[in-house]
Every structure is written in structure tokens, then in C-alpha cells.
Protein backbone atom coordinates (compact mmCIF):
# COMPACT_ATOMS: atom_id res chain seq x y z
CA UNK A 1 -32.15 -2.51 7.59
CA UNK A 2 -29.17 -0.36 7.03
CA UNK A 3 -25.73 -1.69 6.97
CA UNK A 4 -24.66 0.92 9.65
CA UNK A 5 -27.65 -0.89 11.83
CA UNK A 6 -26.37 -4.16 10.82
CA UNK A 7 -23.05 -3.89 11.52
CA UNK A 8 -23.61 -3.39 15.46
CA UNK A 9 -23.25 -6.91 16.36
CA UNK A 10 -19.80 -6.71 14.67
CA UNK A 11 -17.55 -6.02 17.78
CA UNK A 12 -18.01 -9.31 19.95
CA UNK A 13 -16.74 -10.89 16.60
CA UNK A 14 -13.85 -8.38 16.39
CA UNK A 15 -12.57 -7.75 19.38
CA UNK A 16 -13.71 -4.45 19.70
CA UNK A 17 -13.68 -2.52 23.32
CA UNK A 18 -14.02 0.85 24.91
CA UNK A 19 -11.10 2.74 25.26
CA UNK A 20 -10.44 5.35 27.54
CA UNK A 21 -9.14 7.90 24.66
CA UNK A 22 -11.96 8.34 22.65
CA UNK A 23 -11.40 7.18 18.36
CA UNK A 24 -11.78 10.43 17.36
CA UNK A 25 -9.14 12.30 19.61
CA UNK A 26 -6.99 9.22 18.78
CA UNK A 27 -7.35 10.24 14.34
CA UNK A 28 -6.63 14.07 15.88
CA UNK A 29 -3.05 13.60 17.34
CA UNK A 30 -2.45 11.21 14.58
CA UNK A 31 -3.53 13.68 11.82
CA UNK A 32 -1.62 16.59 14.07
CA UNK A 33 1.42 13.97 13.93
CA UNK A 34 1.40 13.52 10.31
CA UNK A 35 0.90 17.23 9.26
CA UNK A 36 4.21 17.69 11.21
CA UNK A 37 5.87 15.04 9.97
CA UNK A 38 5.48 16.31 6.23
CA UNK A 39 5.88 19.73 7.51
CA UNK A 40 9.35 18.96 9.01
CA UNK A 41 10.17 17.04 5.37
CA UNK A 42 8.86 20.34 3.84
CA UNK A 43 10.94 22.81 5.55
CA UNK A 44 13.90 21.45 6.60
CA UNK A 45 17.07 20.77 5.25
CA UNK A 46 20.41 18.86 6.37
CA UNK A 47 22.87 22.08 6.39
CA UNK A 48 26.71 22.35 7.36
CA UNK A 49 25.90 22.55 11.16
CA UNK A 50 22.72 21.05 11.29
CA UNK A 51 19.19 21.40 10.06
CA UNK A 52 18.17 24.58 8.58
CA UNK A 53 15.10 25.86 7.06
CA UNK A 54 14.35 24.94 3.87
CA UNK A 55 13.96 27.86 0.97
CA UNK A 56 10.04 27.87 -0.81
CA UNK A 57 11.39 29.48 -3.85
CA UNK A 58 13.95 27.07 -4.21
CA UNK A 59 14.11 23.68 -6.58
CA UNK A 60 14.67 21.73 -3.80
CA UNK A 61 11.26 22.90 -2.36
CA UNK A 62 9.65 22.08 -5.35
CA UNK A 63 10.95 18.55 -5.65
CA UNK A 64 10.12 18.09 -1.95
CA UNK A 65 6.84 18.96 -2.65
CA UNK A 66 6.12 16.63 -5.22
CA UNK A 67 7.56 14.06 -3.05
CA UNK A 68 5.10 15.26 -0.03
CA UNK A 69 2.82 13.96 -2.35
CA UNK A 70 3.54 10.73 -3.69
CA UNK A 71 3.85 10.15 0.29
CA UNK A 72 0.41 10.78 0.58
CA UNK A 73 -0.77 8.58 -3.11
CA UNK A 74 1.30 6.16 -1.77
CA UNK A 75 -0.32 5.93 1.72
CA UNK A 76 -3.61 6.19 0.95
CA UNK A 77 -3.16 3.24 -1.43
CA UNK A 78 -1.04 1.49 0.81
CA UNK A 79 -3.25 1.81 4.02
CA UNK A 80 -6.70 1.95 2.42
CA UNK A 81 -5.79 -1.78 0.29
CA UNK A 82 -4.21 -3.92 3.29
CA UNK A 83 -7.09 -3.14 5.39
CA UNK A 84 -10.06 -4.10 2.73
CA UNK A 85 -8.02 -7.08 2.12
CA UNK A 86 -7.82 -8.27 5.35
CA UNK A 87 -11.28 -7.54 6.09
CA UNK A 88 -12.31 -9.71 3.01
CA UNK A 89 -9.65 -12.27 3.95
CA UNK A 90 -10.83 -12.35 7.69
CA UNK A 91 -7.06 -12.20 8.35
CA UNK A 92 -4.74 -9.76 9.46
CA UNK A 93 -1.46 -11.39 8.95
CA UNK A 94 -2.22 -11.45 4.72
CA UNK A 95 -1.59 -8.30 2.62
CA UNK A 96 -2.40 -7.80 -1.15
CA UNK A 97 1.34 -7.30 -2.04
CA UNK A 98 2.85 -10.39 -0.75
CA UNK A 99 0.53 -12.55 -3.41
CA UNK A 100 2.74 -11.89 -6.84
CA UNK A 101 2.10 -7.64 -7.74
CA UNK A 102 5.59 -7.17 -6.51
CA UNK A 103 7.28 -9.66 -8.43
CA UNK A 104 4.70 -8.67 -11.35
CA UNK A 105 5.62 -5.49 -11.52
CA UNK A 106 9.71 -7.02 -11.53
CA UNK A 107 8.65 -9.03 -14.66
CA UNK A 108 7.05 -6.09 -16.68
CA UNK A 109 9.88 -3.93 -16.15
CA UNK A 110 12.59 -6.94 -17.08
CA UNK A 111 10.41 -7.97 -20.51
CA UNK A 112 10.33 -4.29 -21.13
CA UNK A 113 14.13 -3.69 -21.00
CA UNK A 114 14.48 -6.75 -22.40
CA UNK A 115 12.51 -6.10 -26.19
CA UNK A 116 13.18 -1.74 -25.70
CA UNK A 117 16.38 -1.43 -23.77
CA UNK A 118 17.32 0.88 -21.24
CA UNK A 119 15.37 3.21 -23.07
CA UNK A 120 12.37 2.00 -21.86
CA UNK A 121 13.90 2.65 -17.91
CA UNK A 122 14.36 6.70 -19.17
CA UNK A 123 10.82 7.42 -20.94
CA UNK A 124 9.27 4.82 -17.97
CA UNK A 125 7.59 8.00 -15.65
CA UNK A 126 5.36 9.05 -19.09
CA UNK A 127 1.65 9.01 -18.25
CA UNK A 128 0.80 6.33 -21.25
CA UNK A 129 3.53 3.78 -19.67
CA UNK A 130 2.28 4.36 -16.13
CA UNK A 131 -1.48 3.90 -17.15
CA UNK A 132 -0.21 0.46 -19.08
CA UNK A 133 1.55 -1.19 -15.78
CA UNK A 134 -1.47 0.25 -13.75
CA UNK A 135 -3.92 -1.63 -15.91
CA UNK A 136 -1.68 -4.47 -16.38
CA UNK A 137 -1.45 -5.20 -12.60
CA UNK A 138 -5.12 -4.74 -11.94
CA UNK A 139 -6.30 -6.93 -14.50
CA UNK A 140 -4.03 -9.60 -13.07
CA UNK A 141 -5.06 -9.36 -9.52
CA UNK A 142 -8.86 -9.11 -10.94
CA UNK A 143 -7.98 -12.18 -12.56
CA UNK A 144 -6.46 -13.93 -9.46
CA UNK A 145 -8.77 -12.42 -6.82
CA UNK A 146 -12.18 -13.10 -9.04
CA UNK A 147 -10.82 -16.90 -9.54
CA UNK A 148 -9.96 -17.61 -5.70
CA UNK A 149 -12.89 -16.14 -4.28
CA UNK A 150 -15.54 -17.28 -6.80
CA UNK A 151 -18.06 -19.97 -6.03
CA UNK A 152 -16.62 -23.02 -3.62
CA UNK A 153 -13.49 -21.93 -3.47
CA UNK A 154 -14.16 -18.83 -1.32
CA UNK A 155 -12.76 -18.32 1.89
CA UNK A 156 -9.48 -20.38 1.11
CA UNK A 157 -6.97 -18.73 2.86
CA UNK A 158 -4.24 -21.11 1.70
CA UNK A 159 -5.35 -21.54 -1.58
CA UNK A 160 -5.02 -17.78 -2.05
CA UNK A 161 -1.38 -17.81 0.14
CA UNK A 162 -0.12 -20.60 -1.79
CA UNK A 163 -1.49 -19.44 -5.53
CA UNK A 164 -0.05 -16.18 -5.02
CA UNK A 165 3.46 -17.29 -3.58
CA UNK A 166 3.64 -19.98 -6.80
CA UNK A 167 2.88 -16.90 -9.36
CA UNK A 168 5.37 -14.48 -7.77
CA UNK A 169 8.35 -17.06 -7.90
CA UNK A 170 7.32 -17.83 -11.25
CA UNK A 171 7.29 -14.28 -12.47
CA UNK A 172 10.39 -13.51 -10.00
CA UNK A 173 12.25 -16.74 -12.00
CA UNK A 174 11.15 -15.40 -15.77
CA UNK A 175 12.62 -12.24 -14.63
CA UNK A 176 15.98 -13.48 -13.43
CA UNK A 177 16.31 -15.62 -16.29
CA UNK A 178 15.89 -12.55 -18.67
CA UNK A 179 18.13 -10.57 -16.09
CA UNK A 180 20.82 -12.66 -16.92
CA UNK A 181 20.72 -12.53 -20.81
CA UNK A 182 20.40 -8.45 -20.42
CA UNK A 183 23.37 -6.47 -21.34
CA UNK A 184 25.27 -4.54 -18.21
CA UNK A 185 23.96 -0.98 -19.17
CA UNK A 186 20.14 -2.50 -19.30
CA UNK A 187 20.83 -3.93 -16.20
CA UNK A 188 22.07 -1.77 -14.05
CA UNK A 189 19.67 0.90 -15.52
CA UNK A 190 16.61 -2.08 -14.49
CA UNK A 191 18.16 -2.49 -11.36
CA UNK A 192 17.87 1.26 -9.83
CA UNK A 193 13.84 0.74 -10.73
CA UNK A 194 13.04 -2.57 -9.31
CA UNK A 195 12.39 -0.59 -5.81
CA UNK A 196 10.57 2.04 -4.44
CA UNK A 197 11.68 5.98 -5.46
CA UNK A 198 9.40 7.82 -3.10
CA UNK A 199 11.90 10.60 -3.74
CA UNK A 200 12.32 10.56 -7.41
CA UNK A 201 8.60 10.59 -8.94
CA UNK A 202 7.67 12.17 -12.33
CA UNK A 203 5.42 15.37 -11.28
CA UNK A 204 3.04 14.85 -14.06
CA UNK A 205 2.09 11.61 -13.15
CA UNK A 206 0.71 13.12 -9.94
CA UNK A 207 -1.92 14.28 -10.95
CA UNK A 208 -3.27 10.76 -12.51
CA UNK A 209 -2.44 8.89 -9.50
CA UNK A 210 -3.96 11.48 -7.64
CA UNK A 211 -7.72 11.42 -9.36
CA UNK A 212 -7.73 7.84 -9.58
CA UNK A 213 -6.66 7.58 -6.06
CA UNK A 214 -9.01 9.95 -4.95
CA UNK A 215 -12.18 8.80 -6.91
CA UNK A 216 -11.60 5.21 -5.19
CA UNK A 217 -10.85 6.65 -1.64
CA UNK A 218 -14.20 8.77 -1.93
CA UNK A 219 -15.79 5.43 -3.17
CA UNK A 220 -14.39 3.44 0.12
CA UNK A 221 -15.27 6.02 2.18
CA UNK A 222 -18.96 5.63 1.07
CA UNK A 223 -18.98 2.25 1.68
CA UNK A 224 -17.45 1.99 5.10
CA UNK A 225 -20.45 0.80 6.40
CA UNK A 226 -20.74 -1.85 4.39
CA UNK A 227 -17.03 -3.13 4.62
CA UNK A 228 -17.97 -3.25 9.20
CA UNK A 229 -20.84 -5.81 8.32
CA UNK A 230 -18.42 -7.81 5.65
CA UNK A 231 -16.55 -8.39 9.11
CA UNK A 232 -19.49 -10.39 10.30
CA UNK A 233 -18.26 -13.27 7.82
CA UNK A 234 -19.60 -14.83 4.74
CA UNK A 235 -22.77 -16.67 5.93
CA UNK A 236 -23.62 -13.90 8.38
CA UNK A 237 -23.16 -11.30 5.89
CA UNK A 238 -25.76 -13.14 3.57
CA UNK A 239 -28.39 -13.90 6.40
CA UNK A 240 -28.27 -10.32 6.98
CA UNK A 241 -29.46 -9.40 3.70
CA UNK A 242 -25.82 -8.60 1.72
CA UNK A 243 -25.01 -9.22 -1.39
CA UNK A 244 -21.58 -10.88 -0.34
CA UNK A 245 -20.56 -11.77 -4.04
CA UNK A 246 -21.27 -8.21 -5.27
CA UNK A 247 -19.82 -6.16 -2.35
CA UNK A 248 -16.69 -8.81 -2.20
CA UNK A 249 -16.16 -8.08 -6.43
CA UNK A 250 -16.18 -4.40 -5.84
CA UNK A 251 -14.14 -4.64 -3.18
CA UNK A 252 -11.02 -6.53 -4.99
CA UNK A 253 -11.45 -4.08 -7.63
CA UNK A 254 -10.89 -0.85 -5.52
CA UNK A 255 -8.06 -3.09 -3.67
CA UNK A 256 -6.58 -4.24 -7.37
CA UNK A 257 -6.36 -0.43 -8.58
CA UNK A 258 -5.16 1.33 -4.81
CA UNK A 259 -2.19 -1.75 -5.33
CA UNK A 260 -1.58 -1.21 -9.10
CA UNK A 261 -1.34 2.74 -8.56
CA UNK A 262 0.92 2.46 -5.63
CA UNK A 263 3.42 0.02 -7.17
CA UNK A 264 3.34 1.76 -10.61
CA UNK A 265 4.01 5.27 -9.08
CA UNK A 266 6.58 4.51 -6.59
CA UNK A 267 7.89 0.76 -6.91
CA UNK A 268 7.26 -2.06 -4.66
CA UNK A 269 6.27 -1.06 -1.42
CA UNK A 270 5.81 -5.16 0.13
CA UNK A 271 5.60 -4.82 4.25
CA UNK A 272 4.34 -1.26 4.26
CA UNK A 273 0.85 -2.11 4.01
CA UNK A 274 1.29 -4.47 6.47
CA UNK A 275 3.42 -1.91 9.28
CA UNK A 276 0.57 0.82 8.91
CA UNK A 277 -2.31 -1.45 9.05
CA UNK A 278 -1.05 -3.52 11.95
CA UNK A 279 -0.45 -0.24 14.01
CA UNK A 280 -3.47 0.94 13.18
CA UNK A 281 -5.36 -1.91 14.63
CA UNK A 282 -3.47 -1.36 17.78
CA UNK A 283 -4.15 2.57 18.22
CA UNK A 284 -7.51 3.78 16.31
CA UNK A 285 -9.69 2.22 19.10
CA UNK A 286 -12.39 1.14 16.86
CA UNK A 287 -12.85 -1.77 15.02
CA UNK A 288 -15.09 0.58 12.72
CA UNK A 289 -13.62 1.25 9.27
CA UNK A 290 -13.94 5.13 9.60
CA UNK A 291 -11.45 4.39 12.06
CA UNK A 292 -9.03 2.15 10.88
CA UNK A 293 -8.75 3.84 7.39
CA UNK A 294 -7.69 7.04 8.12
CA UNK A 295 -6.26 5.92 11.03
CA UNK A 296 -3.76 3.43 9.10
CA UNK A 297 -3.40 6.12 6.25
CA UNK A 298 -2.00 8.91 8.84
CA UNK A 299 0.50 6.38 10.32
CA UNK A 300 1.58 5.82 6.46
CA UNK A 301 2.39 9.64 6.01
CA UNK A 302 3.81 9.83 9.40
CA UNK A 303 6.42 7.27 8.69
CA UNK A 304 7.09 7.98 5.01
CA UNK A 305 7.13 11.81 5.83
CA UNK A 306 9.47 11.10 9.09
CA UNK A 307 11.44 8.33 7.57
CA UNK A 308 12.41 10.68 4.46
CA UNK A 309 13.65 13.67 6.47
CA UNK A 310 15.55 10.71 8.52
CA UNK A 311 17.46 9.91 5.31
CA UNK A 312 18.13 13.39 4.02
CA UNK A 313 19.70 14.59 7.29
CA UNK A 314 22.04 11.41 6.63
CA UNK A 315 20.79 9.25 9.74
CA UNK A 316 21.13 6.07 8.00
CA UNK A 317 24.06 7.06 5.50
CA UNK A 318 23.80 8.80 2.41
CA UNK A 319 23.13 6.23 0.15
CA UNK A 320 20.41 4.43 2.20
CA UNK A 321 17.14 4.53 0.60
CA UNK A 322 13.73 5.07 2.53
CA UNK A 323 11.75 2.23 1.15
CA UNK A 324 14.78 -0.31 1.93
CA UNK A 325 14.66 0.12 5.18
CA UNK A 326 10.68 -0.10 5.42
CA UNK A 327 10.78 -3.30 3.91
CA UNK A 328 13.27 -4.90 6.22
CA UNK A 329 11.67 -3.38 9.38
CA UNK A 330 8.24 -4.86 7.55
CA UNK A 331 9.80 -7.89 7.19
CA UNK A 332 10.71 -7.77 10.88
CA UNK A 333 7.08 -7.21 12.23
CA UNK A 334 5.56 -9.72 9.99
CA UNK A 335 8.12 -12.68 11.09
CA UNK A 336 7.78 -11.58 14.46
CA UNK A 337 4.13 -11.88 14.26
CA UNK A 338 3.63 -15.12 12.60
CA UNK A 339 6.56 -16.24 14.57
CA UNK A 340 5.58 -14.78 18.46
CA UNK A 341 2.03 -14.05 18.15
CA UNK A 342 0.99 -17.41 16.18
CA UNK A 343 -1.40 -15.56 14.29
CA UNK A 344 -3.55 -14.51 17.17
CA UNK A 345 -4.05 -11.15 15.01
């Protein structure tokens, strides 16, 4: 039996229901919503009296371009990991960027300035140094993931919360202590990197983040299938005929590179995950993954795309940045979730 067969009995364990707007109407004024978003980012500016219309020939096009699509790396990274992860972890409050890649990344960037100098901070958007922290963060979340989830220890939800929370204060107190011994130049230079520069991306790393990106999203979207029966659980999956252990392995990996990627091309990104995937449980209808993953990837460029033309038309001040904001309204959402929904998600 297929796993598109076996993952009917999957919504009386989800929660899924009929909705009067059909799934695929709901992906159509999302996708609608999104192509205007970046289109607005695109084309227009903040002028003397208002917004004008942006110039294509000009460099300010250009650069907008490039950031139209980092938007897009980063969302597909963004939406595409928190969702396998909390279809792994059976839990929608967890995200793969509140367990230490964060406060990896800090620490790679601080040991860096701290044996090259601010140098390192200048030459840091060059394809070989973006390839190194990509394949240094994925071989430490490999490492993490393949440990927690191996043999008796699968499952543990805390285990995994509390691991992850010990590592990222431990690599968040290495880096502060070599903060402190940097010189003021190195650190203010480390300082402007430690978080997310949607805006100010390195066009020729695009294209790398952009094929590895797009090999894994192809991959993910092959497999959807699969990922609706790893819903059923564990011990269902198994009875069923899955090879849990296999599918769970491949699916940290994809999750391990879609988080190193992200983090490496844009900075720390920790809530945003968790904002697009939450709403998209709320409006795709379908507790189907070729639902929820486009659907939570089209809310990410809708509110990177949106939030972006927000700060260059000086909404939130000029020196405001995009991903700042994200994070505290992520941080918002996820309090008042664990907080006023108890974890009911």
C-alpha cells in the first residue's frame, strides 16, 4: 500500500475538517497575496510626497531584486523546516531554530572575528565562507538530531527542548566571553552581523542558496506523502509498513540544510518559522502537507515582502530593521501560545 493510501486515516488524529473554502482556492489568494506583496516591494519607492514607482533600470531595482529573492530562499527554508520538524516532533509549539543554530551561528561568527578580525565580517558574503557555516551548522544539528532521536531515546520532547536550550546558552556564553576580550572595531563590525540582513545579501551567493534550496524543496515535495503518514505517530507509522528510522534520518537532514542555508544567508531568523507555520495551520484547510507547505511558504513571502516595503516607506523609523521586529512579534505569538493556549496546538 501506498503512503498516499495510508495516510487517509491521518485526519481524526490531526484534527483535520472540511472547510467551506476549498485548500486549493485558499493556496490561490495566498499565492495572489504574495505575488503582490513582492510586487509592491519591487516597484515602489518611499518618494518626497509619498510612494512612487520604482525605476527597472535603476540600482535600486537591482538591489531590490536580489532582496526579492533572499525573501523567497529565506521562506522556503523557513516555512518548509518548522513544519517537517513539527511533524517529526508531533508538536507544534517546537521549531528547529530555538534548539542552539541561532546561538551557533553567534559563536562561529565571534571565534571568527576573534582569530581573523573584522576582516573576516568584510570577505564573510564569499561563496567558500558561506558553504563553511552552511556545513558547519548542518553537521551539528545532524549530530544533535541523529543522537536525540536514535534508538530509546526517540520521541523525547524534553530531552530534545532541554539539550538544545543547554547548547545554545553554552555557545551564547563562549561567545560573550570572547565578545568581551574583542577590540571595539571587531565588535561593532560583529555586532551589525549577529542578525538578519534580508536587505543586504551578497548576489552571488544567490545562486548557491538557491540550487541547494531548490534541490531539497523538489525532494520534500516528493515526499509529501510520506511526511502525512509520519503524522500517524511512531508505532503506527511502523505497523503500517514505514521505515520510521529511515524516513525520520532523511527528514532531519533536509530540515538541518533548509536551517543552515537560511541562517547562513540572511542571519538568525528565530520566531519566523514559527509565525508562518502557525498561520498556516490556521488557514490552508488541510492537514495534508501539499497544503501546509506552500501554504506556510506564501505567508513567509507575504510578510517578508510586506514587512520590507513597511520599513522602506519609514513606517517603523528609519533605522528599524525588518527581521527585529519579526522576532519580537514571534516572540509575542509563541508566549502567547504556550502561555493562553497551554499547548493545545
Amino acid at each position: 500500500m501506498s503512503p498516499s493510501d495510508l495516510a487517509t486515516a491521518a485526519p481524526s488524529i490531526t484534527g483535520g475538517r472540511s472547510t467551506r473554502v476549498s485548500p486549493t482556492a485558499r493556496l490561490v489568494i495566498a499565492g495572489l497575496l504574495a505575488a503582490a506583496a513582492l510586487a509592491a516591494f519591487l516597484l515602489l519607492r518611499n518618494g518626497i510626497d509619498g510612494l512612487e514607482v520604482e525605476s527597472v533600470f535603476g540600482l535600486s531595482f537591482t538591489r531590490r531584486v536580489n532582496t526579492a529573492i533572499a525573501i523567497v530562499i529565506a521562506a522556503v527554508c523557513q516555512g518548509m523546516a518548522t513544519v517537517l520538524f513539527q511533524t517529526v516532533t508531533h508538536n507544534r509549539i517546537l521549531t528547529p531554530a530555538i534548539i542552539g543554530f541561532d546561538s551557533l551561528y553567534v559563536l562561529i561568527q565571534t571565534v571568527a572575528v576573534s582569530v581573523v578580525g573584522a576582516s573576516f565580517i568584510a570577505n564573510s558574503d564569499t561563496v567558500p565562507q558561506f558553504l563553511m557555516q552552511t556545513a558547519a551548522m548542518a553537521v551539528f544539528a545532524l549530530a544533535l538530531y541523529g543522537w536525540l532521536f536514535a534508538g530509546r531515546r526517540f520521541g523525547s520532547l524534553f530531552l530534545l527542548l532541554l539539550t538544545g536550550v543547554v547548547l545554545g546558552l553554552a555557545f551564547r556564553s563562549i561567545a560573550e566571553f570572547l565578545q568581551r576580550l574583542l577590540s571595539p572595531t571587531d565588535f561593532d563590525a560583529l555586532f551589525l552581523n549577529m542578525y538578519g540582513r534580508i536587505s543586504d545579501v551578497n548576489a552571488s551567493l544567490l545562486p548557491v542558496a538557491g540550487g541547494l534550496v531548490a534541490v531539497v524543496a523538489v525532494v520534500v515535495w516528493r515526499r509529501r506523502r510520506i511526511y502525512d503518514v509520519l503524522l500517524l505517530g511512531r508505532e503506527p507509522a511502523i505497523g503500517l509498513g514505514l521505515d520510521h528510522r529511515r524516513e525520520l534520518t532523511l527528514t532531519l537532514v533536509m530540515i538541518a540544510v533548509l536551517m543552515a542555508v537560511s541562517t547562513a544567508l540572511v542571519g538568525p531568523l528565530t520566531f519566523f518559522g514559527f509565525i508562518i507555520a502557525t498561520l498556516a495551520y490556521q488557514v490552508a484547510g488541510d492537514w495534508r502537507h501539499r497544503a501546509l507547505l506552500p501554504m506556510s511558504i506564501l505567508i513567509g513571502i507575504f510578510t517578508l515582502a510586506a514587512g520590507q516595503l513597511l520599513i522602506n516607506t519609514d513606517v517603523f523609523g528609519t533605522n528599524v530593521m525588518l527581521t527585529v521586529v519579526i522576532e519580537f512579534c514571534g516572540g509575542v505569538v509563541f508566549l502567547g501560545v504556550l502561555l493562553l493556549r497551554k499547548g493545545s496546538l
